[in-house]
N, C-alpha and C. Protein backbone atom coordinates (compact mmCIF):
# COMPACT_ATOMS: atom_id res chain seq x y z
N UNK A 1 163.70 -79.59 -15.28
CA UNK A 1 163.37 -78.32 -14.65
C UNK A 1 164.62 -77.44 -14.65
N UNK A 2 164.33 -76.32 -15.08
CA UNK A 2 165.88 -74.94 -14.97
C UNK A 2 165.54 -74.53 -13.77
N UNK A 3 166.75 -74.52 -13.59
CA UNK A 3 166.41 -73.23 -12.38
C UNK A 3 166.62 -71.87 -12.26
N UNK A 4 167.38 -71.86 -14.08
CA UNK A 4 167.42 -69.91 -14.24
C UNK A 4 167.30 -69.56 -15.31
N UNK A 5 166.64 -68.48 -15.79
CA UNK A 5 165.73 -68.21 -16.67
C UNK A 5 166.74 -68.30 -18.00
N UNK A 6 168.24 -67.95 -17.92
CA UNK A 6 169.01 -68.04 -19.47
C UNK A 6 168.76 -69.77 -19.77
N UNK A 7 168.72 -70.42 -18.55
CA UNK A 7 169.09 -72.32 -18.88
C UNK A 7 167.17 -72.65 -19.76
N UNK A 8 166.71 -71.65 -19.70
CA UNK A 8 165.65 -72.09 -20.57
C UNK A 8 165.56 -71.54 -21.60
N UNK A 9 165.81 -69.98 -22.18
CA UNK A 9 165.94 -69.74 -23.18
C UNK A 9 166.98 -70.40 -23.89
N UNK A 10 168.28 -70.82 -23.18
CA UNK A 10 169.46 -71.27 -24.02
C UNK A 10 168.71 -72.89 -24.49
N UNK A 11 167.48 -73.57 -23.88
CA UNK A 11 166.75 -74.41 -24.77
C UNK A 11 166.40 -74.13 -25.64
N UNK A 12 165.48 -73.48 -25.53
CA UNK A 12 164.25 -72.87 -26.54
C UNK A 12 165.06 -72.45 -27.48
N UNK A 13 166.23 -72.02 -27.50
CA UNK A 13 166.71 -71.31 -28.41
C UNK A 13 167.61 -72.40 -29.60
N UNK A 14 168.13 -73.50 -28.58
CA UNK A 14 169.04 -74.24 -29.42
C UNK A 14 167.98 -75.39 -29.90
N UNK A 15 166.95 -75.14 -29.53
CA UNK A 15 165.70 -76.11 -30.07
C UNK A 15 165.38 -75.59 -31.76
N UNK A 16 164.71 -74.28 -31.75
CA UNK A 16 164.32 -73.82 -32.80
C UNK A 16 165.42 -73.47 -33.03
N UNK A 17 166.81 -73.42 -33.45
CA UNK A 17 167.98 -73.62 -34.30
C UNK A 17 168.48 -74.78 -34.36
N UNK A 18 168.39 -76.11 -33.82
CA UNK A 18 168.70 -77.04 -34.42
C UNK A 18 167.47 -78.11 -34.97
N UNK A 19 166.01 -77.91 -35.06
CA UNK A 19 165.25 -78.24 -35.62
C UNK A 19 165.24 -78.98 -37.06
N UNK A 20 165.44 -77.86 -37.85
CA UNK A 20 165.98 -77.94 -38.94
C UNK A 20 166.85 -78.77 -39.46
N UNK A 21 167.41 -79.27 -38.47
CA UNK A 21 168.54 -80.00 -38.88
C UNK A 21 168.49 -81.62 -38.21
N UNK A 22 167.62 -81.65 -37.66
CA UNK A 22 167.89 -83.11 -36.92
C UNK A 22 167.08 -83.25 -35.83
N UNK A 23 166.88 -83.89 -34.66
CA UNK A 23 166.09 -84.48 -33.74
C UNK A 23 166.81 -83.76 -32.32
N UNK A 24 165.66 -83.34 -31.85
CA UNK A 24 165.98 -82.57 -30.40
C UNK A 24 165.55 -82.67 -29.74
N UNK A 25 165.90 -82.85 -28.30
CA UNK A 25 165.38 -82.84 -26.81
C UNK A 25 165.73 -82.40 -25.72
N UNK A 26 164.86 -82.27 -24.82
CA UNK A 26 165.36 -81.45 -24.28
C UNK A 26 165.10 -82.15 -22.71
N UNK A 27 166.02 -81.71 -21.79
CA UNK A 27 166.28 -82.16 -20.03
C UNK A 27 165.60 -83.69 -20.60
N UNK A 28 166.94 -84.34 -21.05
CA UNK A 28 167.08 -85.87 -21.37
C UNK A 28 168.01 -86.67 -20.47
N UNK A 29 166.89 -87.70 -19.67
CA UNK A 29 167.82 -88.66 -18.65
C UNK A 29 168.85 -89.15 -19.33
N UNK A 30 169.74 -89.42 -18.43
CA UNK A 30 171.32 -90.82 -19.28
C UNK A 30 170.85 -92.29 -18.42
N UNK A 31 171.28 -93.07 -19.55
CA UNK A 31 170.71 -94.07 -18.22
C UNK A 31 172.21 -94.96 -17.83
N UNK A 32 173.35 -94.32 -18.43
CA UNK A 32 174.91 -94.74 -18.24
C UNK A 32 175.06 -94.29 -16.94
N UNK A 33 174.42 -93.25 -16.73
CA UNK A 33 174.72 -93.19 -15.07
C UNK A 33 173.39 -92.08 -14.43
N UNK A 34 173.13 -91.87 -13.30
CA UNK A 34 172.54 -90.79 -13.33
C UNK A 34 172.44 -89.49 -13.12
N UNK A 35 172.00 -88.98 -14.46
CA UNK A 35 172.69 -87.46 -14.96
C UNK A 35 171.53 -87.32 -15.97
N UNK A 36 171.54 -85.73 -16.30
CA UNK A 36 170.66 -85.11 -16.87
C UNK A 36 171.03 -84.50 -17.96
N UNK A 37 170.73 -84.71 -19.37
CA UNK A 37 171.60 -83.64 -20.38
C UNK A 37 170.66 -82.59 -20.27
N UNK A 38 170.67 -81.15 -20.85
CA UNK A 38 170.20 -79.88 -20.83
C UNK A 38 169.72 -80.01 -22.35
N UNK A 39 170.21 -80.60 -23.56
CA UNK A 39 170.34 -80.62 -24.82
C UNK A 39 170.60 -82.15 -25.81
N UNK A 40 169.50 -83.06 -26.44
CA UNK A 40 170.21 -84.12 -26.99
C UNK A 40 169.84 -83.77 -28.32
N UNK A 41 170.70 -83.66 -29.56
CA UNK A 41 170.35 -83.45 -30.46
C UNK A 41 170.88 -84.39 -31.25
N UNK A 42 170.47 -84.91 -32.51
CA UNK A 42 170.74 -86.13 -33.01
C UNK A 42 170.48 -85.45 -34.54
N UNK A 43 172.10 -85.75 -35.35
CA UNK A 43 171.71 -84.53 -36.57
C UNK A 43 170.68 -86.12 -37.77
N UNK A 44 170.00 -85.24 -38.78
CA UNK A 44 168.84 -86.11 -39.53
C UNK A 44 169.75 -86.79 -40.24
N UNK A 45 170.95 -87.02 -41.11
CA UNK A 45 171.36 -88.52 -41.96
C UNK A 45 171.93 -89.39 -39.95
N UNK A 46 172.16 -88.85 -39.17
CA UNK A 46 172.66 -89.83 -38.40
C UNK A 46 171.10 -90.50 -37.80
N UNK A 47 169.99 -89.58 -37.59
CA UNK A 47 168.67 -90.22 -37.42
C UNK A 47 167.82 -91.16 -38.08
N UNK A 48 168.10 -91.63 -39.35
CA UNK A 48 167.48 -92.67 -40.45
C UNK A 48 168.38 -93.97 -40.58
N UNK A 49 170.17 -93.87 -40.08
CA UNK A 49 170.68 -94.37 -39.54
C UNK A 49 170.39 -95.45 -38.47
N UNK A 50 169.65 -94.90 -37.89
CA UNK A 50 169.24 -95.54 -36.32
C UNK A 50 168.34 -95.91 -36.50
């Protein structure tokens, strides 16, 4: 959940620009501790990798 209207476009936005390029998500738990990323992007040769 954002709580201000740029923290959602600055998703939406780095979503459909990094699409293209690799694997994206978005308000992604950590489970190293607890915390919230805003952005996980994972570029595509490091995704076939995994």
């Amino acid at each position: 959940m954002t709580r201000f209207i740029h923290d959602q476009f600055a998703k939406q936005y780095l979503t459909e620009l990094l699409t293209p390029y690799g694997q994206v998500e978005t308000s992604k738990d950590i489970t190293a501790e607890v915390r919230q990323i805003d952005v996980l992007f994972i570029p595509l040769f490091f995704a076939k990798i995994i």
